[in-house]
PDB file of N, CA and C in Angstrom:
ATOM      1  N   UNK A   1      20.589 -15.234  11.084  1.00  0.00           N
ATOM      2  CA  UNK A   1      20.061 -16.150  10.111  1.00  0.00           C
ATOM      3  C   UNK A   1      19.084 -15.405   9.198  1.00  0.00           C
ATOM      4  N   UNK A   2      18.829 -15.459   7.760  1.00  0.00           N
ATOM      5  CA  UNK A   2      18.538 -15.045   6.763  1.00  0.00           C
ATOM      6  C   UNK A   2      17.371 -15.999   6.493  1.00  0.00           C
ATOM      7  N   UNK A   3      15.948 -15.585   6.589  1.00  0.00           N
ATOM      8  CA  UNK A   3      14.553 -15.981   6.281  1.00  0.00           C
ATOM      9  C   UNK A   3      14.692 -15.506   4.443  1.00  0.00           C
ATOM     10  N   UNK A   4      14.247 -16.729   3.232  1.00  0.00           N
ATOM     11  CA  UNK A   4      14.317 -15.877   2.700  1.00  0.00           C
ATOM     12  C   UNK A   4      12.855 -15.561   1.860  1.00  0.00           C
ATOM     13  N   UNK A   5      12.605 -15.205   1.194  1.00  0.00           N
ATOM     14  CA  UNK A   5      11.351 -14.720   0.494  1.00  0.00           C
ATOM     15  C   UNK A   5      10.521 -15.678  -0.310  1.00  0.00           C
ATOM     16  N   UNK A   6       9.458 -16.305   0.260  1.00  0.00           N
ATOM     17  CA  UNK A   6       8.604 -17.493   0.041  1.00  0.00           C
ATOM     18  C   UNK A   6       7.947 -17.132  -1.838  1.00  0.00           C
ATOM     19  N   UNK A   7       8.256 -18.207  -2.212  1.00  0.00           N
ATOM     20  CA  UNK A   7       8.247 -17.961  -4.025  1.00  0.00           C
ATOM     21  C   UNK A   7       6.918 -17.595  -4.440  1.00  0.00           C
ATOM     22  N   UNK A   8       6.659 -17.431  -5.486  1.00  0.00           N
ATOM     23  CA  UNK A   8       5.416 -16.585  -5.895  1.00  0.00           C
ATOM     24  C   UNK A   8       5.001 -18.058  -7.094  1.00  0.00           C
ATOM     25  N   UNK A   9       4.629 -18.915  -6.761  1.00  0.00           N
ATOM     26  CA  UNK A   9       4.392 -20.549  -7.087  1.00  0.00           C
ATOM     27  C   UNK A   9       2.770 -20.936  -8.279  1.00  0.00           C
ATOM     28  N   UNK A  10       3.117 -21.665  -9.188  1.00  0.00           N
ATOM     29  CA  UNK A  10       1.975 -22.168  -9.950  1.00  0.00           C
ATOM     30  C   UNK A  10       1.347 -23.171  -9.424  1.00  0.00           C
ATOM     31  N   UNK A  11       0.010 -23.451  -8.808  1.00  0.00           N
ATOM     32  CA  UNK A  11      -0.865 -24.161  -8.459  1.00  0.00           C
ATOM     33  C   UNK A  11      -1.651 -24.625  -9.727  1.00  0.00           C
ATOM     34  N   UNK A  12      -1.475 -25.538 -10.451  1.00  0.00           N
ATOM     35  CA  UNK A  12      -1.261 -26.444 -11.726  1.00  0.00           C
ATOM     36  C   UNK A  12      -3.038 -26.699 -12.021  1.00  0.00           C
ATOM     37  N   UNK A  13      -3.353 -27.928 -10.666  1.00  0.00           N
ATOM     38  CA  UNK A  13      -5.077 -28.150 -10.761  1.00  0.00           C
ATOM     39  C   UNK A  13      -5.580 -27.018 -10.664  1.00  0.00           C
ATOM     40  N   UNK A  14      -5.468 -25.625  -9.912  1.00  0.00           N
ATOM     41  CA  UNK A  14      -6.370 -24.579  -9.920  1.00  0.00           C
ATOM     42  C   UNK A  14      -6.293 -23.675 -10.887  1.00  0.00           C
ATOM     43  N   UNK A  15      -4.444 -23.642 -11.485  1.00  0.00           N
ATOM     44  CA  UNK A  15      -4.169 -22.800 -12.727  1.00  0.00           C
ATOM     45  C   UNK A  15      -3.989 -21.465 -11.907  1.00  0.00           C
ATOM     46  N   UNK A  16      -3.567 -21.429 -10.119  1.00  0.00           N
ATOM     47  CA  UNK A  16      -3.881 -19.897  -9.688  1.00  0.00           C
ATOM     48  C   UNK A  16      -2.406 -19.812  -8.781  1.00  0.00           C
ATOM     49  N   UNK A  17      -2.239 -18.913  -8.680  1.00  0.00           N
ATOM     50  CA  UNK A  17      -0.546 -18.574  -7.953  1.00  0.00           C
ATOM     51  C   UNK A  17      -1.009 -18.966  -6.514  1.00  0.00           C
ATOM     52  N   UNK A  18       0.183 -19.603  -6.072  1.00  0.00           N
ATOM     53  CA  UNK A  18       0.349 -20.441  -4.658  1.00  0.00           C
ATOM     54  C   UNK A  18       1.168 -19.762  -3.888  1.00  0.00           C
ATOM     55  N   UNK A  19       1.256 -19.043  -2.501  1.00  0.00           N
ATOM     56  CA  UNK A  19       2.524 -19.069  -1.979  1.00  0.00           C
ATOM     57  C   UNK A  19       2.146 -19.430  -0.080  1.00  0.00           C
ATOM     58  N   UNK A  20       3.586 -20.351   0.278  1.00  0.00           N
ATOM     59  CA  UNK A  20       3.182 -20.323   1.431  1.00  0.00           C
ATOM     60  C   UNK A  20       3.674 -19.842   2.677  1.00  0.00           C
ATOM     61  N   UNK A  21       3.506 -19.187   3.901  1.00  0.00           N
ATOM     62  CA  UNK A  21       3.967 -18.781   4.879  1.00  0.00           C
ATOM     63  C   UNK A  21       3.745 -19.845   5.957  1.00  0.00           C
ATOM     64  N   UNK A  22       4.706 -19.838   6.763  1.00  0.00           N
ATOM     65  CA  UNK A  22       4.355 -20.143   7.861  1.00  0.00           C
ATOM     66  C   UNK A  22       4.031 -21.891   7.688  1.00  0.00           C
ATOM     67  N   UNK A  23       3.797 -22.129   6.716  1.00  0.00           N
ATOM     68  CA  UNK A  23       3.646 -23.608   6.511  1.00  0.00           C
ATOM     69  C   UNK A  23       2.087 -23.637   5.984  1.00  0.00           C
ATOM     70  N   UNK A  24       1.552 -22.337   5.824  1.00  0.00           N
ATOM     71  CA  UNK A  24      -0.021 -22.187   5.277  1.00  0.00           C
ATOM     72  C   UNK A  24      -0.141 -22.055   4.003  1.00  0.00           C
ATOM     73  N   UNK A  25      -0.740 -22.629   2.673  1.00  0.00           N
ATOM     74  CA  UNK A  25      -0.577 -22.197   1.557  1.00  0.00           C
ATOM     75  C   UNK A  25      -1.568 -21.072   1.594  1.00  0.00           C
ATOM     76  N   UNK A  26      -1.304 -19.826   1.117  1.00  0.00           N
ATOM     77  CA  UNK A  26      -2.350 -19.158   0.264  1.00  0.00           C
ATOM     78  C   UNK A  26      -2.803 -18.982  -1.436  1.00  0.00           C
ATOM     79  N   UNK A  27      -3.790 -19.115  -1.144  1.00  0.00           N
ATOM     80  CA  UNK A  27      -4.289 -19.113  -2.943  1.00  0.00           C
ATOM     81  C   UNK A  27      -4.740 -18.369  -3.361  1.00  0.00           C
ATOM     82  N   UNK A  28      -3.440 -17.448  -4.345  1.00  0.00           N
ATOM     83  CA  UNK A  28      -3.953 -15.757  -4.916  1.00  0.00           C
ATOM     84  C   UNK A  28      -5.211 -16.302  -6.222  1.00  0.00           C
ATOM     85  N   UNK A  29      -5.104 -15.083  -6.778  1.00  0.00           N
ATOM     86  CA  UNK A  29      -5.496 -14.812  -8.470  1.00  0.00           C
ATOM     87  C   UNK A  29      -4.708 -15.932  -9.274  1.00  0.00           C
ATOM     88  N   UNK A  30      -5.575 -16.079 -10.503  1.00  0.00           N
ATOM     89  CA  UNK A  30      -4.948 -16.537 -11.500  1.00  0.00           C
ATOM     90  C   UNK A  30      -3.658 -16.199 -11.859  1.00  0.00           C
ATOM     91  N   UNK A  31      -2.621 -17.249 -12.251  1.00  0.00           N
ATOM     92  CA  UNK A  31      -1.405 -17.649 -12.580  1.00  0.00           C
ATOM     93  C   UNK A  31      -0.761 -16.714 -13.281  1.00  0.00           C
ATOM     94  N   UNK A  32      -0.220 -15.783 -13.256  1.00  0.00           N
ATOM     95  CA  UNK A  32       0.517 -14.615 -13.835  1.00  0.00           C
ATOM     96  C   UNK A  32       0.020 -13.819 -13.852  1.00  0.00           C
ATOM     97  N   UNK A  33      -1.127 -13.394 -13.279  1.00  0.00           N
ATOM     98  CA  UNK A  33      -2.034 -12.128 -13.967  1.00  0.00           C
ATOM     99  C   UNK A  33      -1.628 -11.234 -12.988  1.00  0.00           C
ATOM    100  N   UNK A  34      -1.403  -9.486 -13.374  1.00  0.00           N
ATOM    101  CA  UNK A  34      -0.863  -8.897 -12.395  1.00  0.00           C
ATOM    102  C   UNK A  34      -1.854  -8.849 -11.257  1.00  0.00           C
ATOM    103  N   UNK A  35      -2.764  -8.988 -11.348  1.00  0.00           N
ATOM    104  CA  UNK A  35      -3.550  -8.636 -10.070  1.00  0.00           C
ATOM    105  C   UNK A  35      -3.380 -10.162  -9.110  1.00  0.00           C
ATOM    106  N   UNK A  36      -2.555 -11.293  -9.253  1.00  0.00           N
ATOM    107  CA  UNK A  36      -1.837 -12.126  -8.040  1.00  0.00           C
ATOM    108  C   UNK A  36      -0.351 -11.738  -7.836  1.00  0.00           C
ATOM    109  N   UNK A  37       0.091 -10.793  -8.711  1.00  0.00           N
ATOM    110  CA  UNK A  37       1.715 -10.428  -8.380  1.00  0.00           C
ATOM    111  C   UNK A  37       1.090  -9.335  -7.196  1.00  0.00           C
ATOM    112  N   UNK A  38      -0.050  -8.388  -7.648  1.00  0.00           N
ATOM    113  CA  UNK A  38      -0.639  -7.905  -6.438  1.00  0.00           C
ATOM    114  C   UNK A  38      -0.780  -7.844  -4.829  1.00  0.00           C
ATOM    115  N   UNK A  39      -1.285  -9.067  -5.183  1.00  0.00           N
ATOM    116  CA  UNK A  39      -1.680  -9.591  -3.912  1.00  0.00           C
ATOM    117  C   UNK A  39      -0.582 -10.513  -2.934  1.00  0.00           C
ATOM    118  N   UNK A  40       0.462 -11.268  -4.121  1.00  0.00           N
ATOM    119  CA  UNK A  40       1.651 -11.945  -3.726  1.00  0.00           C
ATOM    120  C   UNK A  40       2.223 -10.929  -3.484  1.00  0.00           C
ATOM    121  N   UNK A  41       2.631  -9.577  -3.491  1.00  0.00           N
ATOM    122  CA  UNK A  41       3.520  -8.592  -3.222  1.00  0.00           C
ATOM    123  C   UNK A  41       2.973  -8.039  -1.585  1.00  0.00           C
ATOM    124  N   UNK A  42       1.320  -7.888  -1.454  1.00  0.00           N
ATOM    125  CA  UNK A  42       0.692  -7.234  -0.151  1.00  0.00           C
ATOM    126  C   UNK A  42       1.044  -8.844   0.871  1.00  0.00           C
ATOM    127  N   UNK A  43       0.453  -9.778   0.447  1.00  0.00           N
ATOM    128  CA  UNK A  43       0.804 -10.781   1.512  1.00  0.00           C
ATOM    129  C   UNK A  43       2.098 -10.783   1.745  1.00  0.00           C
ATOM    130  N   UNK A  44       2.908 -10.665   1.080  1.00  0.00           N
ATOM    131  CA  UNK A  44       4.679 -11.021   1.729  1.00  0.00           C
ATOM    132  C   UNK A  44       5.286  -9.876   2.195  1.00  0.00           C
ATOM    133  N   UNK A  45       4.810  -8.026   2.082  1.00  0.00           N
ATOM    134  CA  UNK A  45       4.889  -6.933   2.624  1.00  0.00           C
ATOM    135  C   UNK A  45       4.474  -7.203   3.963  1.00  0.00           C
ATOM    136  N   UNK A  46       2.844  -8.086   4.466  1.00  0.00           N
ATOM    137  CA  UNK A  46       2.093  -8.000   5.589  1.00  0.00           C
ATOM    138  C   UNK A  46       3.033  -9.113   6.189  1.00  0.00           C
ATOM    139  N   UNK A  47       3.387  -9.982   5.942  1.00  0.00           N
ATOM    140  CA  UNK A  47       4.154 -10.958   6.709  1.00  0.00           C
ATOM    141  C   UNK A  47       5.298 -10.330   7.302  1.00  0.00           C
ATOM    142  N   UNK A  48       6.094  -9.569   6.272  1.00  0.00           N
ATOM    143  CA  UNK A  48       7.547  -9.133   6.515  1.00  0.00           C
ATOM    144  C   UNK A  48       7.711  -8.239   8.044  1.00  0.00           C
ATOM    145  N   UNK A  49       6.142  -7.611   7.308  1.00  0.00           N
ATOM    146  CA  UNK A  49       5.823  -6.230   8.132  1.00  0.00           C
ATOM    147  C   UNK A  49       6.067  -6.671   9.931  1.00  0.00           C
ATOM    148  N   UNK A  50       5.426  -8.116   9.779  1.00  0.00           N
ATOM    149  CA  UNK A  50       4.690  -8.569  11.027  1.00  0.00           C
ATOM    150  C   UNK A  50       5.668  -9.729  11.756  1.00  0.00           C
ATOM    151  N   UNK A  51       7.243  -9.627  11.310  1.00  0.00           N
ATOM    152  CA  UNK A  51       7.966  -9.653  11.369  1.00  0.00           C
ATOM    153  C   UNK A  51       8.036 -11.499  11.181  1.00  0.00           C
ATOM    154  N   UNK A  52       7.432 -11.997   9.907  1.00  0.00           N
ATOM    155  CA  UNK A  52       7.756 -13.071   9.353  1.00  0.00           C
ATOM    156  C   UNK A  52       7.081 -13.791   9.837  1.00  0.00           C
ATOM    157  N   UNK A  53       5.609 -13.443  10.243  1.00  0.00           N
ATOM    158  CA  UNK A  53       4.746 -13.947  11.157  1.00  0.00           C
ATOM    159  C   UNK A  53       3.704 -13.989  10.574  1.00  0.00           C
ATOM    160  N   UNK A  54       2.552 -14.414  10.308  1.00  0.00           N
ATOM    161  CA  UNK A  54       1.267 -14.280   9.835  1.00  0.00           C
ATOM    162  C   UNK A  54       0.555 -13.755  10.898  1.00  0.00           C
ATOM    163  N   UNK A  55      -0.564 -12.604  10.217  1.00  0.00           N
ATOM    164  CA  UNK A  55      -0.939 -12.250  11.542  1.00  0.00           C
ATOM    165  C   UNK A  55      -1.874 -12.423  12.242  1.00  0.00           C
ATOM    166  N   UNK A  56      -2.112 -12.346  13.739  1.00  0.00           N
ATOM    167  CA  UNK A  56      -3.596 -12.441  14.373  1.00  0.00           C
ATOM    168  C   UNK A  56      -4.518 -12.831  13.906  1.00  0.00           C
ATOM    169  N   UNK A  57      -5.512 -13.271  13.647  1.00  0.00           N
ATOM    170  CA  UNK A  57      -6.815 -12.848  13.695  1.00  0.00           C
ATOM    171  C   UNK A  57      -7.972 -13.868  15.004  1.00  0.00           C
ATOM    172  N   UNK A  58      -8.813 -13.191  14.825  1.00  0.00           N
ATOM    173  CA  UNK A  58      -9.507 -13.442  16.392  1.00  0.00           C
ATOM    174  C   UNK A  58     -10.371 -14.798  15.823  1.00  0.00           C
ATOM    175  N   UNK A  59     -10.123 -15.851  16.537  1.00  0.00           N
ATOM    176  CA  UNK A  59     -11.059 -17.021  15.606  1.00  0.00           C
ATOM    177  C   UNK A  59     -12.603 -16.540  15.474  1.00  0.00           C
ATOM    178  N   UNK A  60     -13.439 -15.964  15.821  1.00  0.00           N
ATOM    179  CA  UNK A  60     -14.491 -15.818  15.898  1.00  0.00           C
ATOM    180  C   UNK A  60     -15.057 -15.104  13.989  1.00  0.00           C
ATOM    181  N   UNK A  61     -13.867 -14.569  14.091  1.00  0.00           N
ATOM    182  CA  UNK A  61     -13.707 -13.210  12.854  1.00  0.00           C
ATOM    183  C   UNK A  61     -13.918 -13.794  11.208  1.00  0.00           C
ATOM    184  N   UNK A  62     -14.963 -14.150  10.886  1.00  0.00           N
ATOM    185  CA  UNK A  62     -15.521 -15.236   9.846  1.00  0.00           C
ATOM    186  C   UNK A  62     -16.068 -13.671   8.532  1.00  0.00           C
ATOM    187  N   UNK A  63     -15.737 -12.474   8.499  1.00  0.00           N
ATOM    188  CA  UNK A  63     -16.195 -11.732   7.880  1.00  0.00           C
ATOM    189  C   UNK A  63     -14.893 -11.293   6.884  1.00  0.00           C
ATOM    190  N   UNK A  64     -14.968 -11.270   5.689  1.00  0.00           N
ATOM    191  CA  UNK A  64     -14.241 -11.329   4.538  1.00  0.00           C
ATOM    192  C   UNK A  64     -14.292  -9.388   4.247  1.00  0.00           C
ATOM    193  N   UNK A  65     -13.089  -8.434   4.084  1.00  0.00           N
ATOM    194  CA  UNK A  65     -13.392  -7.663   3.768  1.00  0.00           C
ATOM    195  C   UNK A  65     -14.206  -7.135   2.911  1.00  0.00           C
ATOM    196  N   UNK A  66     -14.285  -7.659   1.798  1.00  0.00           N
ATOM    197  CA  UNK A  66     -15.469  -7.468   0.548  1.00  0.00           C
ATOM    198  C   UNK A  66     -16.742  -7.544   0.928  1.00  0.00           C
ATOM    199  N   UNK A  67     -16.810  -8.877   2.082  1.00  0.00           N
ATOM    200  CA  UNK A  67     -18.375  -8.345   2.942  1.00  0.00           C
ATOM    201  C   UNK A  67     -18.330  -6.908   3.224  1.00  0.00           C
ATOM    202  N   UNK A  68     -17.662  -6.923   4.110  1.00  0.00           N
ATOM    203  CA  UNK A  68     -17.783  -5.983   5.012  1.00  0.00           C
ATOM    204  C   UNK A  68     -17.843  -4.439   4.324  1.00  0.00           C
ATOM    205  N   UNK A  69     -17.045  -4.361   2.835  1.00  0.00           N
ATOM    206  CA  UNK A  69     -17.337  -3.261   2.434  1.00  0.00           C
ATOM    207  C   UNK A  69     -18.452  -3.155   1.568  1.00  0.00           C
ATOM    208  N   UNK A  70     -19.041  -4.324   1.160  1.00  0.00           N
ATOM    209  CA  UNK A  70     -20.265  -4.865   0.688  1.00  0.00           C
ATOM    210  C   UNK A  70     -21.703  -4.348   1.647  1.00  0.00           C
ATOM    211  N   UNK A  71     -21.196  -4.438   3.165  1.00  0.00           N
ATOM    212  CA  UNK A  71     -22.595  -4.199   3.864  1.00  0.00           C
ATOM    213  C   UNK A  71     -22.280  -2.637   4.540  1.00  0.00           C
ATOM    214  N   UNK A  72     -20.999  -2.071   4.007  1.00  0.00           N
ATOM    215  CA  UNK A  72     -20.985  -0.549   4.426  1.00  0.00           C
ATOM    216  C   UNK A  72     -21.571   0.469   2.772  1.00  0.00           C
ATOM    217  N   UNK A  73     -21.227   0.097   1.872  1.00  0.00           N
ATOM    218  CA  UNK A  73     -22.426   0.246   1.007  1.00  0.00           C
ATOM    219  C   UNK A  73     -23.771   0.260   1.043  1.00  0.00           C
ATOM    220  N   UNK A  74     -24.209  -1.103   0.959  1.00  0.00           N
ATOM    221  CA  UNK A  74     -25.670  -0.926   1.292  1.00  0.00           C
ATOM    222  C   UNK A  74     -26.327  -0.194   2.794  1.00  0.00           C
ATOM    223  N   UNK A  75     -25.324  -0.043   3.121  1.00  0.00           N
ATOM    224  CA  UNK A  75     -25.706   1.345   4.194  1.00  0.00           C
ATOM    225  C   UNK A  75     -25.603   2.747   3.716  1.00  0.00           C
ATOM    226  N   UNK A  76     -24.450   2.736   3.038  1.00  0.00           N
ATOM    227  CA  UNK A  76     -24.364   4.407   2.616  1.00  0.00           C
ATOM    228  C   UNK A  76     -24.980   4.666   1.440  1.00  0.00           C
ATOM    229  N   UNK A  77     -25.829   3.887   0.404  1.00  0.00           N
ATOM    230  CA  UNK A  77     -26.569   3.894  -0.472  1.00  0.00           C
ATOM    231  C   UNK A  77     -27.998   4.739  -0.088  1.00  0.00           C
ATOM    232  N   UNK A  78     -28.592   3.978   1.274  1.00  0.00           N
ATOM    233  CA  UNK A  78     -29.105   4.691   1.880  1.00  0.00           C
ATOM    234  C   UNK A  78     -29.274   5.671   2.576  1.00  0.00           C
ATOM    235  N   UNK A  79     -27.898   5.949   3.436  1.00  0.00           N
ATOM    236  CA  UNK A  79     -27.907   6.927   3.911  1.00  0.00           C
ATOM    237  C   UNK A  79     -27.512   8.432   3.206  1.00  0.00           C
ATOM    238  N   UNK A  80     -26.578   8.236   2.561  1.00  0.00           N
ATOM    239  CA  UNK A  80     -26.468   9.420   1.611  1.00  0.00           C
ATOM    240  C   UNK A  80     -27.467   9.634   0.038  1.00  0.00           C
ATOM    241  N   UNK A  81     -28.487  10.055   1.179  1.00  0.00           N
ATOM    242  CA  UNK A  81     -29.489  10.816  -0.282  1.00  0.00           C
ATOM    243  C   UNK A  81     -30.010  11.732   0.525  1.00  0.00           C
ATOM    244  N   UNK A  82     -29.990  12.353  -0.623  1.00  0.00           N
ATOM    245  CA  UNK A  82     -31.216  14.170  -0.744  1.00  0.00           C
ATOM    246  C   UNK A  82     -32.033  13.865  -1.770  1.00  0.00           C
ATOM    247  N   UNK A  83     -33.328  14.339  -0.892  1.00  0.00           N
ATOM    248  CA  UNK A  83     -34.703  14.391  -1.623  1.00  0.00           C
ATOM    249  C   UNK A  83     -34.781  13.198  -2.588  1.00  0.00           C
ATOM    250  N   UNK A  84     -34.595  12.359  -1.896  1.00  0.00           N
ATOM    251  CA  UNK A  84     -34.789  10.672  -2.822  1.00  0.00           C
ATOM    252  C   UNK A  84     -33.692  10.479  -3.961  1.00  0.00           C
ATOM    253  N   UNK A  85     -32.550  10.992  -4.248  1.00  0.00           N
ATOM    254  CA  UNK A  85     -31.087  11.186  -5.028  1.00  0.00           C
ATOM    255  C   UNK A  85     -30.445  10.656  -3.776  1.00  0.00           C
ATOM    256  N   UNK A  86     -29.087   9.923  -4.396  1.00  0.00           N
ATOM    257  CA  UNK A  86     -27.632   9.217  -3.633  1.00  0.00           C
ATOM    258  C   UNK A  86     -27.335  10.859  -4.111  1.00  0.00           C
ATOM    259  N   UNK A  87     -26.658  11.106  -3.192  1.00  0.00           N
ATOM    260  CA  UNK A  87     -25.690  12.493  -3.742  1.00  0.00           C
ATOM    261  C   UNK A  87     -24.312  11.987  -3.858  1.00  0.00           C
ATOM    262  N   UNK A  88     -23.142  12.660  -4.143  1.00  0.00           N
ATOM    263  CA  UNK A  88     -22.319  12.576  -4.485  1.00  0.00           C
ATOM    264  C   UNK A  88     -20.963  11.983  -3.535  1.00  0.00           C
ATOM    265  N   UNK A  89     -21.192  11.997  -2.454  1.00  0.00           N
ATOM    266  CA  UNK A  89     -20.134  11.385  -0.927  1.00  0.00           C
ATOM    267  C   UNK A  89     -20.258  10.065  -1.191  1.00  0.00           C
ATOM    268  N   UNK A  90     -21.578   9.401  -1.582  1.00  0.00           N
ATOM    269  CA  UNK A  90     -21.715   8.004  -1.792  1.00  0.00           C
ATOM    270  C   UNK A  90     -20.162   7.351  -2.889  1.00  0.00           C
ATOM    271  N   UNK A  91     -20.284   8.314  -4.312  1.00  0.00           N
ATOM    272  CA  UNK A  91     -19.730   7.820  -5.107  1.00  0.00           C
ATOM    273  C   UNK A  91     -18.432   8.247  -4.470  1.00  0.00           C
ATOM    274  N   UNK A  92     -18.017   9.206  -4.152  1.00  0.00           N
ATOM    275  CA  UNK A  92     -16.626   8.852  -3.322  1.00  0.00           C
ATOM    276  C   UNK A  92     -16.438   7.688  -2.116  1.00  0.00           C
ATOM    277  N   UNK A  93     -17.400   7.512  -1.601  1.00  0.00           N
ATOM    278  CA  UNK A  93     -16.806   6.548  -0.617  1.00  0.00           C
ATOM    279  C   UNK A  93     -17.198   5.167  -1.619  1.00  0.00           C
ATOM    280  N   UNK A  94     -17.589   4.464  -2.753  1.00  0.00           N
ATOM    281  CA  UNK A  94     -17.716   3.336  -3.630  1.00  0.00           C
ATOM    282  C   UNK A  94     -15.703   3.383  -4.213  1.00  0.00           C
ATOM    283  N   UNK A  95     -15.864   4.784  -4.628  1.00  0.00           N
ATOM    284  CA  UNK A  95     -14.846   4.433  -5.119  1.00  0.00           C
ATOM    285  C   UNK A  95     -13.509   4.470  -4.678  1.00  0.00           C
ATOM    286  N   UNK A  96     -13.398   5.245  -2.959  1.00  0.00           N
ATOM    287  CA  UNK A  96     -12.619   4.834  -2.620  1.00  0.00           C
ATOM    288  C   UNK A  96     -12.291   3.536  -2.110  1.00  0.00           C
ATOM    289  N   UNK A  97     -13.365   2.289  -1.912  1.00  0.00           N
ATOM    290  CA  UNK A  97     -13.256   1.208  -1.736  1.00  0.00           C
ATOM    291  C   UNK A  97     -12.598   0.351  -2.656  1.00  0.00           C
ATOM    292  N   UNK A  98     -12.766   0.724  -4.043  1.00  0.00           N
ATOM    293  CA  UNK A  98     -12.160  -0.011  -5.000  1.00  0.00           C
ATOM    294  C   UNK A  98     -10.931  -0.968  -5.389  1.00  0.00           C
ATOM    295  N   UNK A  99      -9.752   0.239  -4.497  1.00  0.00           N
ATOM    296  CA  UNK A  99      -8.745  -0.789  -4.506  1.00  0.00           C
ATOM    297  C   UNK A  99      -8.574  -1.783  -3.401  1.00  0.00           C
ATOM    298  N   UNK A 100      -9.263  -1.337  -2.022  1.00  0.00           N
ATOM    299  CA  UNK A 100      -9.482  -2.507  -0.930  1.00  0.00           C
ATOM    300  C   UNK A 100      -9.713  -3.895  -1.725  1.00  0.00           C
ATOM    301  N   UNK A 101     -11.191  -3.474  -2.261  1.00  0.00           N
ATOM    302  CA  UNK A 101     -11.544  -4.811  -2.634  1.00  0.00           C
ATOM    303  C   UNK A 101     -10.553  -5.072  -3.491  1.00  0.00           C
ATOM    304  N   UNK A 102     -10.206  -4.710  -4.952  1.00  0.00           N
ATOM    305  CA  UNK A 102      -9.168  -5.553  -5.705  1.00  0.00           C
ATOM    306  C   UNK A 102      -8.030  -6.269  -4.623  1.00  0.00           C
ATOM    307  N   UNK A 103      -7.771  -5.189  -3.760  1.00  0.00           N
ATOM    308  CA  UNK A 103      -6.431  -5.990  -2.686  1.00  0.00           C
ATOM    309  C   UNK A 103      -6.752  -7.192  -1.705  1.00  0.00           C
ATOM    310  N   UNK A 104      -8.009  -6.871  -0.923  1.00  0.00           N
ATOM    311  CA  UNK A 104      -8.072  -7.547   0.160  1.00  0.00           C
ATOM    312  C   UNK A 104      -9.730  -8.343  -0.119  1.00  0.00           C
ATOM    313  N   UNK A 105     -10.105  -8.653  -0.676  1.00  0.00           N
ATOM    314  CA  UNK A 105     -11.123  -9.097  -0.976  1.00  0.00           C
ATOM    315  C   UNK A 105     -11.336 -10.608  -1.477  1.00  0.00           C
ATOM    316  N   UNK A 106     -10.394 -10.714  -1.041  1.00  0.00           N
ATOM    317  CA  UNK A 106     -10.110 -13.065  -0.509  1.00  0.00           C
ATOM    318  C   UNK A 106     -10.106 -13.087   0.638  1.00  0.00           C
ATOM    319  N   UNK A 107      -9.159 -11.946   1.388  1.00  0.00           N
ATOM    320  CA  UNK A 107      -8.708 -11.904   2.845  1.00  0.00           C
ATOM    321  C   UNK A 107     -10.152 -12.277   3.927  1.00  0.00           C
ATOM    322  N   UNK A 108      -9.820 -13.084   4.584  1.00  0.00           N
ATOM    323  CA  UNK A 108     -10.605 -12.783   5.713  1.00  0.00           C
ATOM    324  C   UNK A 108     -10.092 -11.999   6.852  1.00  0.00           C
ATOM    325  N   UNK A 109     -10.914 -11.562   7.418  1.00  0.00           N
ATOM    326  CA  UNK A 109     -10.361  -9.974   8.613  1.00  0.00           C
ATOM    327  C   UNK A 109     -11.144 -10.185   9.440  1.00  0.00           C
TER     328      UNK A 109
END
């Protein structure tokens, strides 16, 4: 039997792309904009992945990645300096966060 690929949907009152798994709606980005074809492309990769399943998470687990890379910042802000300067590891690890957050930064984890 052939599951087939849950539509990439206009949510009208919010004006924001809808799609649902599992019988759960999720509510991307605004209505055409590539950054919800984005995210409609990673959610239905992570489902597929997880073999048409939504996955795990531990009920307790109330922390949103964007926190979380939000409060590993304000750690490495601090921790990476010389002689009262952020040196330069900081701005690599900001900007390797960048596309997390654009991707996963609704997600709760």
């Amino acid at each position: 039997m052939s599951v087939s690929i849950p539509s990439y949907r206009h949510h009208r009152p919010s004006d924001q792309t809808v799609v649902t798994l599992n019988a759960h709606d999720f509510y991307l980005s605004k209505w055409k904009m590539a950054e919800s074809r984005q995210e409609y492309d990673r959610l239905i990769a992570e489902w597929i992945s997880n073999g048409r399943r939504l996955p795990q998470t531990a009920p307790d687990a109330e922390l949103s990645l964007a926190e979380l890379a939000g409060s590993y910042l304000d750690y490495a802000v601090e921790y990476y300096v010389n002689d009262g300067v952020t040196i330069s590891e900081y701005n690599c690890i900001s900007n390797a966060l960048k596309p997390q957050h654009q991707l996963y930064s609704r997600i709760l984890h």
